[in-house]
Protein backbone atom coordinates (compact mmCIF):
# COMPACT_ATOMS: atom_id res chain seq x y z
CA UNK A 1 46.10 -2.59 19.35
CA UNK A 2 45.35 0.98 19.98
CA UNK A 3 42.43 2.45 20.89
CA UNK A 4 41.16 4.20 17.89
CA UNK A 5 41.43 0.47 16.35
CA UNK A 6 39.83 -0.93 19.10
CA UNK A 7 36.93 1.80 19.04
CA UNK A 8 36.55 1.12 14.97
CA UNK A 9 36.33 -3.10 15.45
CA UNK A 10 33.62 -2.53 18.50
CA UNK A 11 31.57 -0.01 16.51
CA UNK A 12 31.93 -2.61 13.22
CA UNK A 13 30.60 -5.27 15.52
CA UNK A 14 27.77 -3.18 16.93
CA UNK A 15 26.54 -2.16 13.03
CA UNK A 16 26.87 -5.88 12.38
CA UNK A 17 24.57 -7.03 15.08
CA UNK A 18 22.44 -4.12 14.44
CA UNK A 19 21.61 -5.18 10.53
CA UNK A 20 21.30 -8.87 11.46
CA UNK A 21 18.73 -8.72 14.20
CA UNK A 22 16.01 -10.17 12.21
CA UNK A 23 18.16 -12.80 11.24
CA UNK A 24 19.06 -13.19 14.86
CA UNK A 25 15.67 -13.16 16.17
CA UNK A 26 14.87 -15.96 13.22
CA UNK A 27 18.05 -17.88 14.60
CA UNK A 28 17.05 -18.45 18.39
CA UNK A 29 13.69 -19.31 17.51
CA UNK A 30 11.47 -16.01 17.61
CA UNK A 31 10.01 -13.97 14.66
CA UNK A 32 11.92 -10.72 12.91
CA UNK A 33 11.16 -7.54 14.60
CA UNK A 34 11.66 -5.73 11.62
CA UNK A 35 9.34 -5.78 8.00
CA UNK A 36 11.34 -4.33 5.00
CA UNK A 37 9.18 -2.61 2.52
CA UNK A 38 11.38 -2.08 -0.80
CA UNK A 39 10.66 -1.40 -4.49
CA UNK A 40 11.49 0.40 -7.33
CA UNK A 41 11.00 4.60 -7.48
CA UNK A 42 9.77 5.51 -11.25
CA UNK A 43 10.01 9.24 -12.47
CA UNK A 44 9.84 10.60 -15.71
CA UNK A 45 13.13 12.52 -16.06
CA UNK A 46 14.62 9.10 -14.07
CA UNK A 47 17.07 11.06 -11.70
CA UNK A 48 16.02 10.39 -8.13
CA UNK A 49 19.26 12.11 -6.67
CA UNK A 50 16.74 14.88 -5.50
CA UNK A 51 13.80 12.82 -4.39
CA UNK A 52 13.35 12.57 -0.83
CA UNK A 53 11.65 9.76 0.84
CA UNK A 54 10.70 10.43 4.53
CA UNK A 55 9.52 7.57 6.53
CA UNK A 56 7.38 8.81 9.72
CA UNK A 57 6.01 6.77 12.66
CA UNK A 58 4.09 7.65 16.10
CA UNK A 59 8.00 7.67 17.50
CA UNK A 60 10.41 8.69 15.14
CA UNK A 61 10.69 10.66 11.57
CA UNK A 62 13.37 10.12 9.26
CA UNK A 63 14.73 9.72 5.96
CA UNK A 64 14.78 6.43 4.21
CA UNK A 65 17.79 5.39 1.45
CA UNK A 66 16.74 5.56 -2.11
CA UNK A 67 19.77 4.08 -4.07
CA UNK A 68 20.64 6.18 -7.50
CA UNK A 69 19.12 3.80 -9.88
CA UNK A 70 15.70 4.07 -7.96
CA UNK A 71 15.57 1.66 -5.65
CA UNK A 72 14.47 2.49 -2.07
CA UNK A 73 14.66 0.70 1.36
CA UNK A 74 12.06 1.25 4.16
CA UNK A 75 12.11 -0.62 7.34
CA UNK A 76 9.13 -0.22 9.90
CA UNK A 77 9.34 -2.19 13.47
CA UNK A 78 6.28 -5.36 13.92
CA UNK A 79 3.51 -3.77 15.39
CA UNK A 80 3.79 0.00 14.13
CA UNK A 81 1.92 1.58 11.43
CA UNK A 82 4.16 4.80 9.00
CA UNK A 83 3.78 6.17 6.61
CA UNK A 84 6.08 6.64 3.67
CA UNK A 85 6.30 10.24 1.80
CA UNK A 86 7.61 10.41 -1.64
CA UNK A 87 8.07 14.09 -2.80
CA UNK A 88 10.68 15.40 -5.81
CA UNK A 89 10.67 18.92 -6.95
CA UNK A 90 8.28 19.05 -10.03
CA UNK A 91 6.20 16.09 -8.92
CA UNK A 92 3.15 15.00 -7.40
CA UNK A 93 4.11 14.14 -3.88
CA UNK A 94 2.64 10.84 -3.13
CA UNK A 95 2.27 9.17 0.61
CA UNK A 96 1.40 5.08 1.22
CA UNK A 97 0.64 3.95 4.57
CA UNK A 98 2.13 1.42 6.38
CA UNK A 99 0.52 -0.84 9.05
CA UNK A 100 2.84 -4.33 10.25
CA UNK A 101 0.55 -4.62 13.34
CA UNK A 102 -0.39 -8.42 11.45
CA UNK A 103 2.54 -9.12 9.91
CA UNK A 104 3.73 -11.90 12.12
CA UNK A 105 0.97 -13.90 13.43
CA UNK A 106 3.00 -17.09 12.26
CA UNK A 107 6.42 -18.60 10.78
CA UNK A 108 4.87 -18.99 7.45
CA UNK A 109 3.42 -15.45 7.46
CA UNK A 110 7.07 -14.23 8.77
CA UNK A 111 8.95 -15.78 6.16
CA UNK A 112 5.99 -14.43 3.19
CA UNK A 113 6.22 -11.18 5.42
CA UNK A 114 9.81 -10.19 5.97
CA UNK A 115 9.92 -8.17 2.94
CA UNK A 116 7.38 -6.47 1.18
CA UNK A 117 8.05 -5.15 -2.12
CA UNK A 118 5.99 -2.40 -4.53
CA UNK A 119 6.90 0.33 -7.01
CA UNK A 120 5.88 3.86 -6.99
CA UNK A 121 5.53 6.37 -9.45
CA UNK A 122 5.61 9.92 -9.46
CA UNK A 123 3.76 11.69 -11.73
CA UNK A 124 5.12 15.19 -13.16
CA UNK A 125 3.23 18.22 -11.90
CA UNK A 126 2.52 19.53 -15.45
CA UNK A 127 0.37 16.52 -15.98
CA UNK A 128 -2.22 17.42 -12.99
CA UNK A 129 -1.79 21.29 -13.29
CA UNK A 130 -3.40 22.91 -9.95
CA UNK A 131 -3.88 19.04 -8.42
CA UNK A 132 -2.63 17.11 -5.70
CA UNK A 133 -3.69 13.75 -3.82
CA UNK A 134 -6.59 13.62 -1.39
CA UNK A 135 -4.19 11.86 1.40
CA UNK A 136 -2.16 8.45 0.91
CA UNK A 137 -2.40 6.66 -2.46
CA UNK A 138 -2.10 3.57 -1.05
CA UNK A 139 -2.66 1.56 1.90
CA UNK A 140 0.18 -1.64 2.23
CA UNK A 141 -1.15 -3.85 5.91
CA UNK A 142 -1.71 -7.56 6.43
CA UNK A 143 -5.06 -9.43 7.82
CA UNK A 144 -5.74 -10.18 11.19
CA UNK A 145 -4.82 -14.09 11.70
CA UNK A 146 -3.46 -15.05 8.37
CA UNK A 147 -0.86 -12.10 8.41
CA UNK A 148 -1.17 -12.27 4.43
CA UNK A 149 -1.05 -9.12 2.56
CA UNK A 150 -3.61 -6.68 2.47
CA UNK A 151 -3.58 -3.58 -0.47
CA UNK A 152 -5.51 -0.59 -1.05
CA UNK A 153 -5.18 2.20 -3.84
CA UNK A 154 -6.54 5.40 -3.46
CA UNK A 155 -5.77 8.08 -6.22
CA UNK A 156 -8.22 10.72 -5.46
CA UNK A 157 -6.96 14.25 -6.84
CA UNK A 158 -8.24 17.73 -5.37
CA UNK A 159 -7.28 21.16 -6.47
CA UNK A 160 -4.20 22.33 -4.88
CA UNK A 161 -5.13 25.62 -3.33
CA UNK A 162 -2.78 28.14 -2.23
């Protein structure tokens, strides 16, 4: 075996771990360190190939997958709170906060909690002419204790001034 093949079957292995670590940690006993918030993206014009969906935490920033039919994938560590921008040229840019700091408090709440699904959609700018949000439209956490789900909507519009 050469190297380069050797290099490709190590770095396979490490990507393989890497996605399975919730599993893992659910395997020996302990609770996923991970909580996978996924849904569905609506638009009007339905072509999300130039939405971008930017998930930002106290430690990191980056961009999250949205797959060409809509869906998107958004994972955020137990513990942290993000927040999720959705923004597409001609649309209302729309922002939902994330807070997993209760997601785990049990099995039962890990296994209701390891992924979290919603939709979003994005309203064309021509509909709110001069508008935008007043902050995030939404608030997706989980109580203190019973880790069960806890939502808030917020669609507050002010005028967007230059």
């Amino acid at each position: 075996m050469n190297a380069n093949t050797h290099l490709r079957i190590v770095v396979i292995a490490l990507m393989a771990v890497s996605t399975m670590s919730p599993v893992l940690a659910e395997a020996d006993g302990g609770l996923p360190d991970d909580v996978v918030f996924t849904g569905w993206l609506r638009v009007e014009d339905r072509d999300v190939d130039d939405l971008i969906l930017v998930v930002e935490m106290a430690e990191s920033c980056h961009y999250a997958e949205v797959l060409p039919n809509g869906r998107f994938i958004a994972i955020v560590p137990v513990g942290s709170q993000a927040r999720l921008t959705f923004a597409k040229p001609g649309y209302l840019t729309k922002e939902v906060d994330l807070d997993t700091r209760h997601s785990m408090p049990s099995r039962k709440a890990a296994r209701a909690n390891r992924t979290v699904k919603f939709d979003v959609v994005l309203e064309p700018k021509e509909s709110r002419l001069g508008r935008k949000y007043d902050g995030p439209v939404g608030t997706l956490g989980f109580h203190k204790g019973t880790g069960s789900t806890r939502v808030r909507h917020t669609m507050n519009v002010v005028a967007d001034l230059p």
